[in-house]
Protein backbone atom coordinates (compact mmCIF):
# COMPACT_ATOMS: atom_id res chain seq x y z
CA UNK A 1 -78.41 -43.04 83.27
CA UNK A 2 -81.50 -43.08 84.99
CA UNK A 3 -83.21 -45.94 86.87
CA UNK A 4 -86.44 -46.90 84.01
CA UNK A 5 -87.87 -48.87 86.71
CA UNK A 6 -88.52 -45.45 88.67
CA UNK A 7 -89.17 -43.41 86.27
CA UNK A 8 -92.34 -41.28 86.32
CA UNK A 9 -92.26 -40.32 82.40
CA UNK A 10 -95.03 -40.47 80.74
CA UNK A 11 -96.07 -42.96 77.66
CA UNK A 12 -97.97 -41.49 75.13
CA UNK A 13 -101.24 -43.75 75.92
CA UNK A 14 -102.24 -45.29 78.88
CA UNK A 15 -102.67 -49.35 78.08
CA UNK A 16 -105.38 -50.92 79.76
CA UNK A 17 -104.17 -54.80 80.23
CA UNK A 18 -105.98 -57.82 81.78
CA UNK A 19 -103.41 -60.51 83.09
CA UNK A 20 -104.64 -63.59 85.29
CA UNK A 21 -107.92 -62.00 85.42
CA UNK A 22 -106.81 -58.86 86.80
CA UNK A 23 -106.80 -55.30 85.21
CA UNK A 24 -103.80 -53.06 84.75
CA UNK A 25 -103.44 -49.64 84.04
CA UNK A 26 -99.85 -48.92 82.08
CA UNK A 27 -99.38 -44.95 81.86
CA UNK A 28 -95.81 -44.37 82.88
CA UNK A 29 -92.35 -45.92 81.56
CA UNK A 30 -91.55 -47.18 85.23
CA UNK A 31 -95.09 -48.88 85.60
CA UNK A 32 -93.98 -50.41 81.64
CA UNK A 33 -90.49 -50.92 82.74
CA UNK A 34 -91.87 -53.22 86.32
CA UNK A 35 -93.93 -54.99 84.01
CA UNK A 36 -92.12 -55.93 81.78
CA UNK A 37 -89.20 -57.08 84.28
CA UNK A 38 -91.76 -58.93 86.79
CA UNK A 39 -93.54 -61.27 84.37
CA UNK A 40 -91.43 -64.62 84.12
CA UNK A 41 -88.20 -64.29 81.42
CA UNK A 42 -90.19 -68.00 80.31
CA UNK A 43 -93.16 -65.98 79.36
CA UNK A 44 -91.62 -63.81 76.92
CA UNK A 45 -89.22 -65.89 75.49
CA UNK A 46 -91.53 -66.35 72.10
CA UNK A 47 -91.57 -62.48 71.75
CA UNK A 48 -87.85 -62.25 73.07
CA UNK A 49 -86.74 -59.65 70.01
CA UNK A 50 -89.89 -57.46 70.89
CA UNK A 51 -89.39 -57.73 74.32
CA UNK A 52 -85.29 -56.53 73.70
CA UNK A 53 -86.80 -53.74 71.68
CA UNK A 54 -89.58 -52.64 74.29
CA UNK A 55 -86.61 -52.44 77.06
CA UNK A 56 -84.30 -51.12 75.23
CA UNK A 57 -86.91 -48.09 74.38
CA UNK A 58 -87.92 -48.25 77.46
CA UNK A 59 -84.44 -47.56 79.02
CA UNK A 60 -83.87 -44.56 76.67
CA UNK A 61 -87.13 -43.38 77.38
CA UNK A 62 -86.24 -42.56 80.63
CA UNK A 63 -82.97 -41.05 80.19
CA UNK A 64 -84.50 -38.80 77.44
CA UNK A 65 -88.62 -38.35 77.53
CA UNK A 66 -88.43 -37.15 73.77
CA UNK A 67 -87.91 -40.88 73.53
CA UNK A 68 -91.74 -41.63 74.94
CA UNK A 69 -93.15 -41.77 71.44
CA UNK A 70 -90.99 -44.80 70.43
CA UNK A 71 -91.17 -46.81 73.81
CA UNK A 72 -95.24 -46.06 73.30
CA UNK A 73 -94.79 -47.54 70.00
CA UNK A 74 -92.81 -50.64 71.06
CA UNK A 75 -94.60 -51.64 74.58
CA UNK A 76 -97.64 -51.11 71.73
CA UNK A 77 -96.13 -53.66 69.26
CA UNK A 78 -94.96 -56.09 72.12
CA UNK A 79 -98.51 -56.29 74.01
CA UNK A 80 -100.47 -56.51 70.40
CA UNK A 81 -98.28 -59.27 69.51
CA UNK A 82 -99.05 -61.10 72.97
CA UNK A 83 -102.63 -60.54 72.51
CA UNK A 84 -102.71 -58.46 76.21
CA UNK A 85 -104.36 -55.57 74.30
């Protein structure tokens, strides 16, 4: 199992997200992965099941990169429903 947190796969887009003012470029699944992870478990709690989903694809992403489509997809879903994209 590898580590998704250092793992240089990458996504199928590259999302382009502005958080406290400050711009962030999201092209691998470790850079999703760190994201994900460092923002407060408080801030995601209202999109908890898309933030599950996210990790979980996120997590078999980098065991398997034929699994970037579907971790694109649900990073996708999760930052459209948080309004960061």
């Amino acid at each position: 199992m590898n580590d998704p947190a250092s793992s240089e796969t990458r996504l199928r887009t590259t999302f382009n997200i502005k958080v406290n003012g400050r711009s962030t470029a999201i092209s691998t699944v470790g850079q999703a992965h760190q994201f994900l992870t460092s923002v407060s478990a408080v801030e995601w709690m209202e999109f908890k099941s898309l933030h599950d989903q996210a990790m979980t694809a996120l997590q078999a992403a980098a065991d398997n990169a034929i699994m970037t489509v579907q971790a694109t997809n649900a990073v996708r879903t999760l930052f459209v429903q948080a309004k960061l994209l």
